[in-house]
N, C-alpha and C. Protein backbone atom coordinates (compact mmCIF):
# COMPACT_ATOMS: atom_id res chain seq x y z
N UNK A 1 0.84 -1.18 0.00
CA UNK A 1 0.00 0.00 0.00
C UNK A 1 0.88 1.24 0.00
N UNK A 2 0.25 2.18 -0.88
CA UNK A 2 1.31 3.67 -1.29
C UNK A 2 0.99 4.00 0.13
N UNK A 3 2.08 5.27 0.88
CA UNK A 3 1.43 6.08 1.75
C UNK A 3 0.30 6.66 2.03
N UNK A 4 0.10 7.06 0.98
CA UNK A 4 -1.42 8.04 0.68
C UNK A 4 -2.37 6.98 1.20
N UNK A 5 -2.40 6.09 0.53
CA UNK A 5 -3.72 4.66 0.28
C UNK A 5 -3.62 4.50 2.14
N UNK A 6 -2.99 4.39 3.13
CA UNK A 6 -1.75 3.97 4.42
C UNK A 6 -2.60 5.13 4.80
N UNK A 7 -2.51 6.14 4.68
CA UNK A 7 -2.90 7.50 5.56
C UNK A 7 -4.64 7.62 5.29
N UNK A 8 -4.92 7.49 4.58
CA UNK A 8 -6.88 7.80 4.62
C UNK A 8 -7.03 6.47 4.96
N UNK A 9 -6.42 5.55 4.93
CA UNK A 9 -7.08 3.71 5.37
C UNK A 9 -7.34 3.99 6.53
N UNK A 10 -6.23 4.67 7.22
CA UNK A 10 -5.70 4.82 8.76
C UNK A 10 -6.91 5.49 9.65
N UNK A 11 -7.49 6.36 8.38
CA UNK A 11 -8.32 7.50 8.72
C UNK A 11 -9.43 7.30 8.65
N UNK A 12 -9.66 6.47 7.76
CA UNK A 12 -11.20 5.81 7.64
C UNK A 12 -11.81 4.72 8.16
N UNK A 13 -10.81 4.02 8.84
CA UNK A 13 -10.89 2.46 9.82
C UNK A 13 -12.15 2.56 10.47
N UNK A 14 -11.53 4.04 11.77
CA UNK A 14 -12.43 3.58 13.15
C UNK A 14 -13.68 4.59 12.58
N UNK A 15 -13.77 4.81 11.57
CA UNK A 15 -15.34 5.25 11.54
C UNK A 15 -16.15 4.17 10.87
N UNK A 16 -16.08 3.54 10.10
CA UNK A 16 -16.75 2.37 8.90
C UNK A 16 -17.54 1.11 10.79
N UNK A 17 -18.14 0.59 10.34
CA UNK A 17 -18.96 -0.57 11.03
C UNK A 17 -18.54 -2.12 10.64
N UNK A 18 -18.02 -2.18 9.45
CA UNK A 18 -17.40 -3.36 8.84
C UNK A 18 -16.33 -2.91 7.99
N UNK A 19 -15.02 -3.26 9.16
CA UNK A 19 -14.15 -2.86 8.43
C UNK A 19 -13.24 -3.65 7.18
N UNK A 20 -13.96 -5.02 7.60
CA UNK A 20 -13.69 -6.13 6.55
C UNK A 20 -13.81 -5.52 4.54
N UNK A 21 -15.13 -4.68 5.10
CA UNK A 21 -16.03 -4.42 3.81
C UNK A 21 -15.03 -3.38 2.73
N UNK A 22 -14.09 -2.43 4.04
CA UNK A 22 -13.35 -1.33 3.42
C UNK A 22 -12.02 -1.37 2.77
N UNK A 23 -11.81 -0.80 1.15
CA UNK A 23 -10.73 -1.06 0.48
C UNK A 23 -10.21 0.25 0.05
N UNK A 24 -9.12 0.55 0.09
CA UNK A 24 -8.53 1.82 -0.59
C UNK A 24 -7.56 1.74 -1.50
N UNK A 25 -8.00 2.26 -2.41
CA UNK A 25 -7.01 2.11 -3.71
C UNK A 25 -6.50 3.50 -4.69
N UNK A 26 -5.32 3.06 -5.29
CA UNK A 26 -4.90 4.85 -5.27
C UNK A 26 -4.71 3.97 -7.29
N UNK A 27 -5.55 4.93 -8.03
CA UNK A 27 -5.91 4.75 -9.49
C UNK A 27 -5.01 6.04 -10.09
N UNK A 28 -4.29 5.47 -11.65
CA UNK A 28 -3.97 6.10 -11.78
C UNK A 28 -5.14 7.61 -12.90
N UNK A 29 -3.83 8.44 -12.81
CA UNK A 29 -4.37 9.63 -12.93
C UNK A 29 -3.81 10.20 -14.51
N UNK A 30 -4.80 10.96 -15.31
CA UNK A 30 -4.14 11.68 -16.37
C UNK A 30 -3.37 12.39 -16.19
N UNK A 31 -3.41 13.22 -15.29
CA UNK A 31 -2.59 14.72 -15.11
C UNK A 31 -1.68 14.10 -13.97
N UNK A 32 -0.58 14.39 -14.47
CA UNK A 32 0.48 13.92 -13.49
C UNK A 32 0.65 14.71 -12.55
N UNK A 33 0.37 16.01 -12.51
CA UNK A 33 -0.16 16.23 -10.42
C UNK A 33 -1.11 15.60 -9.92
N UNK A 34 -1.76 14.88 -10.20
CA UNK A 34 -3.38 14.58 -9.36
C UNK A 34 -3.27 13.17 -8.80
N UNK A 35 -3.49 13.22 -7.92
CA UNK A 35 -3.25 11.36 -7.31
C UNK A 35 -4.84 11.10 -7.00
N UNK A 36 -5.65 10.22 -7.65
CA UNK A 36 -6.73 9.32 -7.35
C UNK A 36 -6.91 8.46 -6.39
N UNK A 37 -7.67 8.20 -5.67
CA UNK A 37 -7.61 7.60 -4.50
C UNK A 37 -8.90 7.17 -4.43
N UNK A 38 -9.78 5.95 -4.25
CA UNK A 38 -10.97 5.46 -4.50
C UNK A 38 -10.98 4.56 -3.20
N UNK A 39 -12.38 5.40 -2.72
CA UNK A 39 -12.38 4.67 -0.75
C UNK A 39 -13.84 3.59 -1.40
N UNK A 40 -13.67 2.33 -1.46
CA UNK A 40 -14.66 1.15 -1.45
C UNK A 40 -15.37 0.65 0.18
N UNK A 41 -16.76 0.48 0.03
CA UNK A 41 -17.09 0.36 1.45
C UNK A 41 -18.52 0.24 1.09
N UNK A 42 -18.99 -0.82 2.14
CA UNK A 42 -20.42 -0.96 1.88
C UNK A 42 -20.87 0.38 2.37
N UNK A 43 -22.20 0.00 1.41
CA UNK A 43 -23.29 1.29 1.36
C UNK A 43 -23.48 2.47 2.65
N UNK A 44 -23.86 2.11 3.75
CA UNK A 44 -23.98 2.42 4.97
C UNK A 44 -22.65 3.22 5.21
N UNK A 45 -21.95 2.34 5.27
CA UNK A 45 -20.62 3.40 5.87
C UNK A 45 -19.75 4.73 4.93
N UNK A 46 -19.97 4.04 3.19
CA UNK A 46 -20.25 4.93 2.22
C UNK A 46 -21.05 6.27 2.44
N UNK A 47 -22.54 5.93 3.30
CA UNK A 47 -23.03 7.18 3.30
C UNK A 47 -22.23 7.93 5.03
N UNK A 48 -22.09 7.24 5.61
CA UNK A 48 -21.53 8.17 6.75
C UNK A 48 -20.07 8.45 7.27
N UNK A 49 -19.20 8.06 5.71
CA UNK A 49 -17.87 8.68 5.41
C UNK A 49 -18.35 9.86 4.35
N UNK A 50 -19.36 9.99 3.80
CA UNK A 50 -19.63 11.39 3.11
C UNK A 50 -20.23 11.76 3.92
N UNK A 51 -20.93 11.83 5.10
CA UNK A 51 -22.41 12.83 6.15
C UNK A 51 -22.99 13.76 5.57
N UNK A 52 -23.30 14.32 6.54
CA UNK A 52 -24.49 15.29 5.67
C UNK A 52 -23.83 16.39 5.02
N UNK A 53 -24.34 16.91 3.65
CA UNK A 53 -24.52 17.79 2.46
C UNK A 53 -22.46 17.55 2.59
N UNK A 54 -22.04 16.17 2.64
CA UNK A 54 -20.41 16.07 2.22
C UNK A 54 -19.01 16.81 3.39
N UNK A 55 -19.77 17.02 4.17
CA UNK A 55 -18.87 17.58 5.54
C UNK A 55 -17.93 16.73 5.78
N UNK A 56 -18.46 14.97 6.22
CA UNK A 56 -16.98 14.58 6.29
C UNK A 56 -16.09 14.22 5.27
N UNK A 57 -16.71 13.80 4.22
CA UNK A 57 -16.08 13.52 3.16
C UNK A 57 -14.94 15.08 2.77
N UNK A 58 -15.70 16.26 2.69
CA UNK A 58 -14.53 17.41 2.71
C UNK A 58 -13.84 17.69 3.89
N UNK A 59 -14.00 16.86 5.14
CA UNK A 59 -12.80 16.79 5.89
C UNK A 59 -11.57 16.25 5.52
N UNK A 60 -12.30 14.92 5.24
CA UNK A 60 -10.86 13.91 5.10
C UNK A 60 -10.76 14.49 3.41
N UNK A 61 -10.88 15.40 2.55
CA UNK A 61 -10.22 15.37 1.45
C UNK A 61 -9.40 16.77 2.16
N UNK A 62 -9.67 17.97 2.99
CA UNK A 62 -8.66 18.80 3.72
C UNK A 62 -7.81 18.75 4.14
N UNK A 63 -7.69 17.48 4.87
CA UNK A 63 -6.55 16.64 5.77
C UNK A 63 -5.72 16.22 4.80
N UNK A 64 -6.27 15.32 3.84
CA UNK A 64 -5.36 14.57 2.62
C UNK A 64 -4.88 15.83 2.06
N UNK A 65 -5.18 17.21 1.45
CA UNK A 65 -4.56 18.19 0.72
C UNK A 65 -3.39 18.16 1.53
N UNK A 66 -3.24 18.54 2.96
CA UNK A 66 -2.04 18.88 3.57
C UNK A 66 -1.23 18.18 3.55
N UNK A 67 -1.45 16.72 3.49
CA UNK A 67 -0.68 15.58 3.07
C UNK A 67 0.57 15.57 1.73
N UNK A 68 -0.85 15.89 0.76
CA UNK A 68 -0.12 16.15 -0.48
C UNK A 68 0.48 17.57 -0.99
N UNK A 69 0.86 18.19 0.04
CA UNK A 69 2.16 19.42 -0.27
C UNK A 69 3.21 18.98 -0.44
N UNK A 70 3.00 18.25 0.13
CA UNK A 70 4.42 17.36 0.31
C UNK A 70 5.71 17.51 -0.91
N UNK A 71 4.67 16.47 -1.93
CA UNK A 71 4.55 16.02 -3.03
C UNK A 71 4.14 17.57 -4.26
N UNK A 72 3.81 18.14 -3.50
CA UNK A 72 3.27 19.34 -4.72
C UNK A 72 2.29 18.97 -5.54
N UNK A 73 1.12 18.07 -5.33
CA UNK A 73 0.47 16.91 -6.14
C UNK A 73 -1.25 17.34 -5.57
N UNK A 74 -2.42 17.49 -6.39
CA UNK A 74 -3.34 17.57 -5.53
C UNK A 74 -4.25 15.85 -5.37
N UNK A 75 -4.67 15.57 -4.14
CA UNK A 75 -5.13 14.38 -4.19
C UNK A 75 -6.57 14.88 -4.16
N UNK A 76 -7.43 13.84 -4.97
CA UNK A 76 -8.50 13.84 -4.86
C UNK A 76 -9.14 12.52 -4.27
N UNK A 77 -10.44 12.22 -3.45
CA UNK A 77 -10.80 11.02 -2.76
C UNK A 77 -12.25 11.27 -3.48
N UNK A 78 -12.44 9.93 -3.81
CA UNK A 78 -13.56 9.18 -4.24
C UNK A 78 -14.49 8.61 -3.86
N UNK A 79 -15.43 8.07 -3.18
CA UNK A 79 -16.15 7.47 -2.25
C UNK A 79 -17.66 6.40 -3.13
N UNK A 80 -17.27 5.23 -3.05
CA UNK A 80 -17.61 4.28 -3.66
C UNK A 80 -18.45 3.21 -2.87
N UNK A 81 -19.63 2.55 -2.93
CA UNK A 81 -20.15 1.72 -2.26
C UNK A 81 -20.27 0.44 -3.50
N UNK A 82 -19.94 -0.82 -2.57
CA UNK A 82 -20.32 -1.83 -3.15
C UNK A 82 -22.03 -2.76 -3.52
């Protein structure tokens, strides 16, 4: 697992209900600044890693920006239910 994929896994664990269900995968990207990152997770926890009108979901993509200064790279997160 890349760092990135390592750091939102880390981040998304203790909120999900089945953590069996949760996969993170970092896809590649056209634009070679942009790192893809696709959070898999049953439905349920899908909706309450985005909450209401996307609050947490634009948390953890705030947190990940600061991440990716690093790198000079912008990451974007995806949020996917099976």
């Amino acid at each position: 697992m890349n760092n990135f994929e390592q750091a939102v896994y880390d981040l998304i664990l203790p909120m999900v209900d089945d953590p069996a269900s949760l996969n993170v995968k970092m896809m590649e990207s056209l634009n070679d600044s942009e790192i893809l990152i696709y959070v898999y997770a049953n439905s349920n926890d899908t909706a309450r890693l985005i909450g209401r009108r996307g609050v947490m979901a634009s948390a953890l993509r705030q947190t990940m920006m600061i991440a990716s200064r690093l790198e000079d790279k912008k990451i974007s997160l995806k949020f996917e239910s099976y």
